[in-house]
Structures are given as C-alpha cells and as structure tokens.
C-alpha atoms as a PDB file:
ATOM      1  CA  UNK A   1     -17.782 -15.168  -9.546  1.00  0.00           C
ATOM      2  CA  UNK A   2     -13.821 -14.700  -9.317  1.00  0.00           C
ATOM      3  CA  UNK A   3     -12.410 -12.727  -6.655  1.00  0.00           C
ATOM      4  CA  UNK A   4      -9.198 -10.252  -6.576  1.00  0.00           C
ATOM      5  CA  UNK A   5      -6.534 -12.678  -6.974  1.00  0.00           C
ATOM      6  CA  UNK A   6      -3.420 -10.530  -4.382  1.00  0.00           C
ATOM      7  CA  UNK A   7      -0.715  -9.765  -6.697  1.00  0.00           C
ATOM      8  CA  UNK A   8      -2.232 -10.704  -9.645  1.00  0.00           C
ATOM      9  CA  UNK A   9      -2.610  -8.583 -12.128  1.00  0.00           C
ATOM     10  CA  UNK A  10      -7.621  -1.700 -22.792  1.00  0.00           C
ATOM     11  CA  UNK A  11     -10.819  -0.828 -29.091  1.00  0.00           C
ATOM     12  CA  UNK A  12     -10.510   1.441 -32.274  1.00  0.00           C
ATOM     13  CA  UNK A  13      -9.715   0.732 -35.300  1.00  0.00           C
ATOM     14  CA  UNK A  14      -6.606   2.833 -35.507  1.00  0.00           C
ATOM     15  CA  UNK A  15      -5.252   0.800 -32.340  1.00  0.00           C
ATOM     16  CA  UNK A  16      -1.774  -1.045 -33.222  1.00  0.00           C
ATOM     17  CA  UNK A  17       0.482  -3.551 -30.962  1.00  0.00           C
ATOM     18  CA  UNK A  18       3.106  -1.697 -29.351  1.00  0.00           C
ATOM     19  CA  UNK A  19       6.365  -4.192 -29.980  1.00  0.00           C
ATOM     20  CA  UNK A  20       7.578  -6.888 -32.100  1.00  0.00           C
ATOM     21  CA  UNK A  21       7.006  -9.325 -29.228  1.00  0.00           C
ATOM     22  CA  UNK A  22       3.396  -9.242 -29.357  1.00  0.00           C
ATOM     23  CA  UNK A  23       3.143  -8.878 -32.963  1.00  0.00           C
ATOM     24  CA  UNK A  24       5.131 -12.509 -33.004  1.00  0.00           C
ATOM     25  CA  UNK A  25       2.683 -13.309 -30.384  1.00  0.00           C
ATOM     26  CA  UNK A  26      -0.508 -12.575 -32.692  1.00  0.00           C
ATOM     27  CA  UNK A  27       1.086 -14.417 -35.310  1.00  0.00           C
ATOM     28  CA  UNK A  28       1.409 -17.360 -33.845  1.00  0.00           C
ATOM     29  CA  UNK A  29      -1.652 -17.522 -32.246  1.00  0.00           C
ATOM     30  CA  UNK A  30      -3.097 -16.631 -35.683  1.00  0.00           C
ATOM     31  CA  UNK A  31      -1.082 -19.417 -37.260  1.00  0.00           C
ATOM     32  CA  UNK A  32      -2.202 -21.922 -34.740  1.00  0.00           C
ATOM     33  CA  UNK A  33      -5.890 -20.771 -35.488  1.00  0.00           C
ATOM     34  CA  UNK A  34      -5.831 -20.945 -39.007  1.00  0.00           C
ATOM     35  CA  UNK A  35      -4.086 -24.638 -38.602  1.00  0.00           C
ATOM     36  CA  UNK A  36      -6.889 -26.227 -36.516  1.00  0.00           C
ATOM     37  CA  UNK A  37      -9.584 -24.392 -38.784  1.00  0.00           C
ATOM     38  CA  UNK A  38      -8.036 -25.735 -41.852  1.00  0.00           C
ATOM     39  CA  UNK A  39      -8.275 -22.616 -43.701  1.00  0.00           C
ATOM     40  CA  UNK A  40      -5.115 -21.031 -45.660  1.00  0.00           C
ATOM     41  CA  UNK A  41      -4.236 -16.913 -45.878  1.00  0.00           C
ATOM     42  CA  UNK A  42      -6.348 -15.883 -49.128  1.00  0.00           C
ATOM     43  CA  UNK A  43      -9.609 -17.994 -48.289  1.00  0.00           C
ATOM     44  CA  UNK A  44      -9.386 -16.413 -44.462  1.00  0.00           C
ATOM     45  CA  UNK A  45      -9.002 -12.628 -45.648  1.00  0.00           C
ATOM     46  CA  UNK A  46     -11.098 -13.176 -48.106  1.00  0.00           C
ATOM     47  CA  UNK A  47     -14.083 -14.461 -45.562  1.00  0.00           C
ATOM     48  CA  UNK A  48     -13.080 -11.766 -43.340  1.00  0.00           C
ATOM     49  CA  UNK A  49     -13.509  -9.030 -46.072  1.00  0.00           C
ATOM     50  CA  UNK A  50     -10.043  -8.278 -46.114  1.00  0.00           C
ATOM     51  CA  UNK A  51      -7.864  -7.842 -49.079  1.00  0.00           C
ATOM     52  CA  UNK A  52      -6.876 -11.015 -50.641  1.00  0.00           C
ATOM     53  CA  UNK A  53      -3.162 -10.794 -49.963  1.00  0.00           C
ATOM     54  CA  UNK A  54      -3.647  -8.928 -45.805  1.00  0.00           C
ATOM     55  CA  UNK A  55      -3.345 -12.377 -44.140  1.00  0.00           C
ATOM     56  CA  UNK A  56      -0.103 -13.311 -45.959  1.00  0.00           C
ATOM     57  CA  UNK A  57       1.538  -9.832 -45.447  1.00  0.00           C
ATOM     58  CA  UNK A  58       0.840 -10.047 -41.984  1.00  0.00           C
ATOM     59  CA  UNK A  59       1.919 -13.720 -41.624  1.00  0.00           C
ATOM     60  CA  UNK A  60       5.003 -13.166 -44.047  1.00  0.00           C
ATOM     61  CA  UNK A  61       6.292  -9.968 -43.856  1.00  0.00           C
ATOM     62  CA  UNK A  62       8.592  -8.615 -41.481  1.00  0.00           C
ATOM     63  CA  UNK A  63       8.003  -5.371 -39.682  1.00  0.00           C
ATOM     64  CA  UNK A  64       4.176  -5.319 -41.073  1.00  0.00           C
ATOM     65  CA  UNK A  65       1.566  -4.057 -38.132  1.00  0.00           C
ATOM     66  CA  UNK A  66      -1.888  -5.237 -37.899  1.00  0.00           C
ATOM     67  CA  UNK A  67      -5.082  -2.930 -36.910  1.00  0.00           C
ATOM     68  CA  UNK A  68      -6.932  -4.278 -34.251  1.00  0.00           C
ATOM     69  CA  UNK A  69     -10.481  -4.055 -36.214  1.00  0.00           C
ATOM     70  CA  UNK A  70      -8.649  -6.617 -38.723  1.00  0.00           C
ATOM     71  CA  UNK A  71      -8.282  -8.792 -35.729  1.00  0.00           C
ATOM     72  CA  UNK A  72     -11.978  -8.736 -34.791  1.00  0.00           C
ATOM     73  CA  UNK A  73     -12.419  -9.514 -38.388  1.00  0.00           C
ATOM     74  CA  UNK A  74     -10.182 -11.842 -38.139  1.00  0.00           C
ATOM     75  CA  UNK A  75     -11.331 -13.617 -34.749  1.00  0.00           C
ATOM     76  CA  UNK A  76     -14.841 -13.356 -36.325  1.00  0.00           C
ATOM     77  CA  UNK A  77     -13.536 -15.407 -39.667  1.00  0.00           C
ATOM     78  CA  UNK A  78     -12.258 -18.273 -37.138  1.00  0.00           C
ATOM     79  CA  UNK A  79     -15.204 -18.294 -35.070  1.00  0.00           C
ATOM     80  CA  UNK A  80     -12.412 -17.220 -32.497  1.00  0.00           C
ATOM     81  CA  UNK A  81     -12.710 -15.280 -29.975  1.00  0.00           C
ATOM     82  CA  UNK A  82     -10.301 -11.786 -29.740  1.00  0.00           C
ATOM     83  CA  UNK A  83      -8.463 -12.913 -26.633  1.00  0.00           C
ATOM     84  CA  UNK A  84      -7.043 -15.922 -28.388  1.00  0.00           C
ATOM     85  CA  UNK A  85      -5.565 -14.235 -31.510  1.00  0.00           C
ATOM     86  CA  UNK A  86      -3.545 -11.837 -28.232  1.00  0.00           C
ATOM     87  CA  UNK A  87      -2.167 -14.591 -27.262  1.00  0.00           C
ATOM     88  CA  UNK A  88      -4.104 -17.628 -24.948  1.00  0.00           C
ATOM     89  CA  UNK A  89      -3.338 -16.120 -21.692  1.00  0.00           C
ATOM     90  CA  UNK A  90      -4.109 -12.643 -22.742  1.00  0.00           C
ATOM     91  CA  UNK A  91      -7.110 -10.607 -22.195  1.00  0.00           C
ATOM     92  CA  UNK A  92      -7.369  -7.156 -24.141  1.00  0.00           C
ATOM     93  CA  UNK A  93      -8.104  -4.093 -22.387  1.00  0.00           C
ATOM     94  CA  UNK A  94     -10.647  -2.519 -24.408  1.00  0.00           C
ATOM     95  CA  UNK A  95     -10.905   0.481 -22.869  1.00  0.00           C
ATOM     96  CA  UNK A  96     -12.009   2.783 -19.991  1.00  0.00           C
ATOM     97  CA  UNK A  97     -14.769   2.461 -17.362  1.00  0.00           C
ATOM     98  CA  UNK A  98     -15.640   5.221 -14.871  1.00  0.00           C
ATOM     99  CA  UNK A  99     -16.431   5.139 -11.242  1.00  0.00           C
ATOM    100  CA  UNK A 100     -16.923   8.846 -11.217  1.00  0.00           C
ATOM    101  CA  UNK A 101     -19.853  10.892 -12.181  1.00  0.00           C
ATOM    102  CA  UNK A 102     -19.204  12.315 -15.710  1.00  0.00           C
ATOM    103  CA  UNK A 103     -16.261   9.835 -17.212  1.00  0.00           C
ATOM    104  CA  UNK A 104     -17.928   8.739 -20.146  1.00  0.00           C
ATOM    105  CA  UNK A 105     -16.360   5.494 -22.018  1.00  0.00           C
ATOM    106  CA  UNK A 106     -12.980   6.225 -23.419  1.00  0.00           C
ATOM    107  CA  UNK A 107     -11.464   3.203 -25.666  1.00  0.00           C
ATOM    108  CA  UNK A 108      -7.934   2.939 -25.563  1.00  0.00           C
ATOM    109  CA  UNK A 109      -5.119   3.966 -28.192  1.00  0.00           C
ATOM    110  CA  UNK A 110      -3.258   1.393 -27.844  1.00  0.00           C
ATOM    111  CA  UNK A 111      -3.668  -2.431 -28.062  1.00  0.00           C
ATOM    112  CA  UNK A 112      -2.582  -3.439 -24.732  1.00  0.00           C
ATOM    113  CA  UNK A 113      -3.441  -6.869 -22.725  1.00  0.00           C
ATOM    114  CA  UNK A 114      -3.774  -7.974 -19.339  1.00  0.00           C
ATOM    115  CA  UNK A 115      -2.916 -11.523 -17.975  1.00  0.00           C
ATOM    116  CA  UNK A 116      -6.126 -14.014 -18.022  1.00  0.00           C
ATOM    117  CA  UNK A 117      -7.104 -14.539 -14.438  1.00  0.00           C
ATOM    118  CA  UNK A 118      -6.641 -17.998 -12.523  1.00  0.00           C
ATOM    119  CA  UNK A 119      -9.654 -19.982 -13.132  1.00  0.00           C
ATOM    120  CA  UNK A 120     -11.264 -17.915 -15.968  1.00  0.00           C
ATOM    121  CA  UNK A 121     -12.420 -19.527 -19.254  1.00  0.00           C
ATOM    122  CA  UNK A 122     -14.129 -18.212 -22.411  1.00  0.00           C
ATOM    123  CA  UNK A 123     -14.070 -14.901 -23.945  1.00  0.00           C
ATOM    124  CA  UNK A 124     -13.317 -11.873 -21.415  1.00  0.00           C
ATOM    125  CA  UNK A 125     -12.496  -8.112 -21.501  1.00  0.00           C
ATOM    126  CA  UNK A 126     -10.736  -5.609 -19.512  1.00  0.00           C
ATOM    127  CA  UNK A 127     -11.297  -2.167 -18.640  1.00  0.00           C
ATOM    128  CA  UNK A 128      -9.187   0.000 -16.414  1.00  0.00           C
ATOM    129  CA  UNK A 129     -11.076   1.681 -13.845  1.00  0.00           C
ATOM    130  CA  UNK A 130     -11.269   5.860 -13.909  1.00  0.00           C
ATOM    131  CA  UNK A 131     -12.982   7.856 -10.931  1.00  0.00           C
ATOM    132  CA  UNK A 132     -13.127   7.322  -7.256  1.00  0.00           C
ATOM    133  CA  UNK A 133     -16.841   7.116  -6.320  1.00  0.00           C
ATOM    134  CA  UNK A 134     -16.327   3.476  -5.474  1.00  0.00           C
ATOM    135  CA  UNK A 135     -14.146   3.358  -3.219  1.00  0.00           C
ATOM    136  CA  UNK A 136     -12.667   0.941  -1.499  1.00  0.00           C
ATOM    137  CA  UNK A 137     -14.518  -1.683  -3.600  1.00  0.00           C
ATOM    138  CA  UNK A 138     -13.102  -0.343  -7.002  1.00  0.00           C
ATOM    139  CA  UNK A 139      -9.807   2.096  -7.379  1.00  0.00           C
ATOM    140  CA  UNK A 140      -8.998   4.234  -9.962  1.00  0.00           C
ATOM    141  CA  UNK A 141      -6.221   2.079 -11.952  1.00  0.00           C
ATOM    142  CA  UNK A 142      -7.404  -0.898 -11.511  1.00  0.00           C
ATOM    143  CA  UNK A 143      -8.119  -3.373 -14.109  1.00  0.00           C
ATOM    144  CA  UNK A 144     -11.786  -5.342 -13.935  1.00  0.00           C
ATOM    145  CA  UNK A 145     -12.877  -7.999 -16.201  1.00  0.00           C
ATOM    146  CA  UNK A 146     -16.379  -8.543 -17.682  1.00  0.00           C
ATOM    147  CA  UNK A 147     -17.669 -11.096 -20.513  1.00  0.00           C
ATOM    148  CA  UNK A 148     -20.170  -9.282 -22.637  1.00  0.00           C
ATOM    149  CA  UNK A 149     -21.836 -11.731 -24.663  1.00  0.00           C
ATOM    150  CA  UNK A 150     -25.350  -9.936 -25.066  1.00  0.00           C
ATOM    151  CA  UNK A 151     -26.925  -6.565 -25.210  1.00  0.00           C
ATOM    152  CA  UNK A 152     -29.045  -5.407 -22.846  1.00  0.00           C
ATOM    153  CA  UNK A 153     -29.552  -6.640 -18.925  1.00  0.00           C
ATOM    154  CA  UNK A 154     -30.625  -9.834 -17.551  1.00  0.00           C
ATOM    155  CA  UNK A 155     -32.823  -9.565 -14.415  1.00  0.00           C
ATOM    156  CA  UNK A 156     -30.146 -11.723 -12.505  1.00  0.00           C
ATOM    157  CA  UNK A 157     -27.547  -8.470 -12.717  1.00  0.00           C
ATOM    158  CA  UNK A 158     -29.707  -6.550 -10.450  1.00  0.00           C
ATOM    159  CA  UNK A 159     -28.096  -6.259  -7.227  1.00  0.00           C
ATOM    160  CA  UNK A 160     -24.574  -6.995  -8.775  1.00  0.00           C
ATOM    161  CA  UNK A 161     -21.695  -5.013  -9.323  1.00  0.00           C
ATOM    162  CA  UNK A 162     -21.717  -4.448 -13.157  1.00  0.00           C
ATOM    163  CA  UNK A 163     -20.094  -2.417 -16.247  1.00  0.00           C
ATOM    164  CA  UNK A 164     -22.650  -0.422 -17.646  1.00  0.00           C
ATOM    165  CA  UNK A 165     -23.155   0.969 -20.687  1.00  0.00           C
ATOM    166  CA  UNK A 166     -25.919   3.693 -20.565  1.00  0.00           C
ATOM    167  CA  UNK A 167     -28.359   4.836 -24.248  1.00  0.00           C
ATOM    168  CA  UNK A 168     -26.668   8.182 -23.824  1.00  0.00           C
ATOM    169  CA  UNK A 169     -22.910   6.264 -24.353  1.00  0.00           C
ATOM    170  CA  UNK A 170     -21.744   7.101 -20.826  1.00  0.00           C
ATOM    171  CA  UNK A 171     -19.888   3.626 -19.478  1.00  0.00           C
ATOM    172  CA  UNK A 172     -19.465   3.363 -15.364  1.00  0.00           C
ATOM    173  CA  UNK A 173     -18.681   0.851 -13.132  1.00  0.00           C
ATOM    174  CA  UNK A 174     -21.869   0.744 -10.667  1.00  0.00           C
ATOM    175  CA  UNK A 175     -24.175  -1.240  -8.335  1.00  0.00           C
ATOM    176  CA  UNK A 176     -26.851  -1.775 -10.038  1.00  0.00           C
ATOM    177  CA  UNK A 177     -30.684  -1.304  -8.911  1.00  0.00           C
ATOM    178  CA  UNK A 178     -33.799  -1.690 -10.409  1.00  0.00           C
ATOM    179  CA  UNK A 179     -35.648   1.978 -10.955  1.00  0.00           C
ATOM    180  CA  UNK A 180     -38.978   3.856 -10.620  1.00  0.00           C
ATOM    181  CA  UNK A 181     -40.839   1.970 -13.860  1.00  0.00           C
ATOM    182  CA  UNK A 182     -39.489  -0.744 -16.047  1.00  0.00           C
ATOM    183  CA  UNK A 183     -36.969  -0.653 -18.196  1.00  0.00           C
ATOM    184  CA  UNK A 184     -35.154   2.354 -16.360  1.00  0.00           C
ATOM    185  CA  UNK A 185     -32.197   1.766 -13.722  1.00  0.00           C
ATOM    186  CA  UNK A 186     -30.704   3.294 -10.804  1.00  0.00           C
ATOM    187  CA  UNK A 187     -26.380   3.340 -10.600  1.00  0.00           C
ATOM    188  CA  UNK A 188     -25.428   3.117  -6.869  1.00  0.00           C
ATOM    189  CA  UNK A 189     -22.229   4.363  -5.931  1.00  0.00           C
ATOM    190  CA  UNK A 190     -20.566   4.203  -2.760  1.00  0.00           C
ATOM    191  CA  UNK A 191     -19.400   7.582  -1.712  1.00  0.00           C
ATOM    192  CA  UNK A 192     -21.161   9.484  -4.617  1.00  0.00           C
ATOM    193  CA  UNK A 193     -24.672  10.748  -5.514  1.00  0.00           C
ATOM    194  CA  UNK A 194     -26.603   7.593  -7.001  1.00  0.00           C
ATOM    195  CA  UNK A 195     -28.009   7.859 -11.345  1.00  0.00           C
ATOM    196  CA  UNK A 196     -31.356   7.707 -11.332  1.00  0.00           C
ATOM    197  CA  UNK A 197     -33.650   6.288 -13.607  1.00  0.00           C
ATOM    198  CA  UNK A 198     -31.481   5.845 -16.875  1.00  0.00           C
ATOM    199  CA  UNK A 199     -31.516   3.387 -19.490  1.00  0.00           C
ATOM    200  CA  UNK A 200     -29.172   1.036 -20.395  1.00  0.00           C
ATOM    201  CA  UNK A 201     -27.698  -0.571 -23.450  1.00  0.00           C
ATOM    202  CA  UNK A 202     -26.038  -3.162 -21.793  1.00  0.00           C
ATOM    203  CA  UNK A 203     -24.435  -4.378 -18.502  1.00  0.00           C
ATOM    204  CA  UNK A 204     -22.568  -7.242 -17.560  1.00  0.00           C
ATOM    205  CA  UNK A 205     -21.102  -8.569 -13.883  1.00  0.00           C
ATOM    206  CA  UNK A 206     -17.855  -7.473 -12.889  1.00  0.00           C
ATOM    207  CA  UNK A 207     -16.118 -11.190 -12.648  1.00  0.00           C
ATOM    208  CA  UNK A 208     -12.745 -10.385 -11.393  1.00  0.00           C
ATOM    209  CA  UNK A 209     -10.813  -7.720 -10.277  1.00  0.00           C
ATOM    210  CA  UNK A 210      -6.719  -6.779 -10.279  1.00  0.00           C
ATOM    211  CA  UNK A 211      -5.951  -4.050  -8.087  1.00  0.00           C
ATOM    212  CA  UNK A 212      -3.708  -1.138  -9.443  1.00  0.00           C
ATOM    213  CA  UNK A 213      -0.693  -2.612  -6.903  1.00  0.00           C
ATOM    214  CA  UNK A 214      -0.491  -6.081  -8.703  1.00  0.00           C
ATOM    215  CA  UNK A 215      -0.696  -4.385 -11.643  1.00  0.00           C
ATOM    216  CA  UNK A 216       2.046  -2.641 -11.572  1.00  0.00           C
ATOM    217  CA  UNK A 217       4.002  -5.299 -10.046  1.00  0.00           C
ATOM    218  CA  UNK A 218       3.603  -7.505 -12.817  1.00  0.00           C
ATOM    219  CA  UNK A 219       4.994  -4.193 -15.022  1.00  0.00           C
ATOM    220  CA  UNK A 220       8.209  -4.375 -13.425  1.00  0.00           C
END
C-alpha cells in the first residue's frame, strides 16, 4: 500500500474539461493511443458507438469539447484505461466520498484530475473526501485514491481502510468490519457512530492519500 506522500498532491456524462490545455492534453494522449493501436478516427468511433465523424471533430477541430462518457467509450475502444486518455500522469477525480454519516456519493461536474502518485501503476481513481468522522486519518478535502477493478468485496479488505459503495447508493470512506451474518458489513468510523450490518456493492482499499495542504499547494 502507498502512503501520504508530504506535499504531494473528481463522472457524468455531461462533465466537460475546463481549458484548452487539457483538451490539447486529451488529444494527444488520444493521438498517441490510437497510433500504437493502429486504428484511424472512423474505425475507432465507430467501435466505440460513436458517430462516424466524433473522433475526427475532436482530433481536428479547434475549440470542439469532448464529454467525458465519450472518453470511457473511448478508453474502452483502446482497451485503455481512462487515466491515460487525461493525460499519463493524471488520475481523474471521479467524484465524492463521505466520511460523515449521511453524504451519499456525489460525482463531480467537472472533469478535473489529480497528479498520479509516486510509485503507482495501472488504472486508479480519485475521490475527494467530504465529512469529518475520520479524523485525523482522513480530512475533509483531501483527495484518496482507490483502483476499482471488481464489484463486490474480497475477504482480504476486511480490516482495511476502504471506499465503499453501499446497495442503497450511499459511498463513505470507512474501516471496514465483517457483520452479524454473511454477506452484511459493519463501517467503523473513528469519532462517529459505527453502520451496522449493511450491504455492499463494492469496496476497494484506500491506496494512497494527498492531504488537503499539498493539494492546494500544488494549485498555486
């Protein structure tokens, strides 16, 4: 597992980049894609269900935005994964993740990134942290990364720190603990009343953490 790094350093379909500077980023990381797949505009929009001429407007036209669903079509086409059509040492912040007791996920508006941490390889997301029920371990601003490659929850995240994604769509940021009978959970928190006994449709480790301070830092 990756620690906080000091210093060191969120997804709807509506979402669009916020500047010309990472829309020339996406571009190029698109062009480099589609060069070492070997696969031209029309045959890629057309294998990502796209219109047949969305790859070339986007390539070729100036000013032209991109959704960020088209770019999980996209990443999907290229057997790519999101991350590396933002840019290779990007991660996107997909959204929100609560530490409180009733912040339920939120994804974000906007399609922003975070830098990739030291170290870290393979596809990752980003969530910025909402709530104060675990502090100190977690703040509320700061940015944690998970890679969610499954559904569900594998015995071995008992006893972590994990994103969780509960059946009723509430998302938290929790320790996580077996519960009464199988199949059900208990969310530990660390100045807050634990969730008992819920169900889960996924969680995944918390693998690195940049506190709210290095964030902004690097914003400056």
């Amino acid at each position: 597992m990756l620690h906080a790094y000091p210093g060191y350093g969120v997804l709807c379909d509506t979402s669009h980049m916020h500047s010309e500077t990472e829309v020339d980023r996406v571009r190029e990381a698109l062009r480099s894609l589609m060069e070492r797949r070997q696969i031209k505009a029309k045959p890629l929009a057309k294998k990502a269900n796209l219109g047949e001429t969305s790859v070339r407007d986007f390539l070729d036209r100036d000013g032209s935005d991109v959704k960020l669903g088209t770019l999980k079509k996209l990443a999907t086409a290229l057997d790519a994964s999101l991350d590396e059509l933002l840019g290779f040492e990007q991660v996107p912040i997909t959204g929100r993740v609560g530490a409180g007791g009733s912040i339920i996920f939120d994804e974000t508006n906007g399609l922003e990134t975070a830098p990739r941490p030291p170290g870290a390889t393979g596809p990752l997301e980003a969530l910025e942290v909402v709530g104060d029920s675990m502090l100190p371990r977690y703040s509320s601003g700061d940015i944690v990364y998970i890679s969610r490659l499954h559904d569900g929850v594998l015995d071995s995240y008992v006893g972590e720190y994990c994103a969780v994604r509960l059946t009723a769509g509430e998302t938290y940021i929790k320790l996580l603990a077996r519960g009464s009978r199988p199949g059900f959970y208990t969310l530990r928190s660390l100045n807050a009343a634990d969730i008992e006994d819920v169900e889960l449709a996924w969680a995944t480790p918390i693998i690195f953490v940049m506190p709210r301070a290095g964030r902004l830092m690097l914003q400056k």
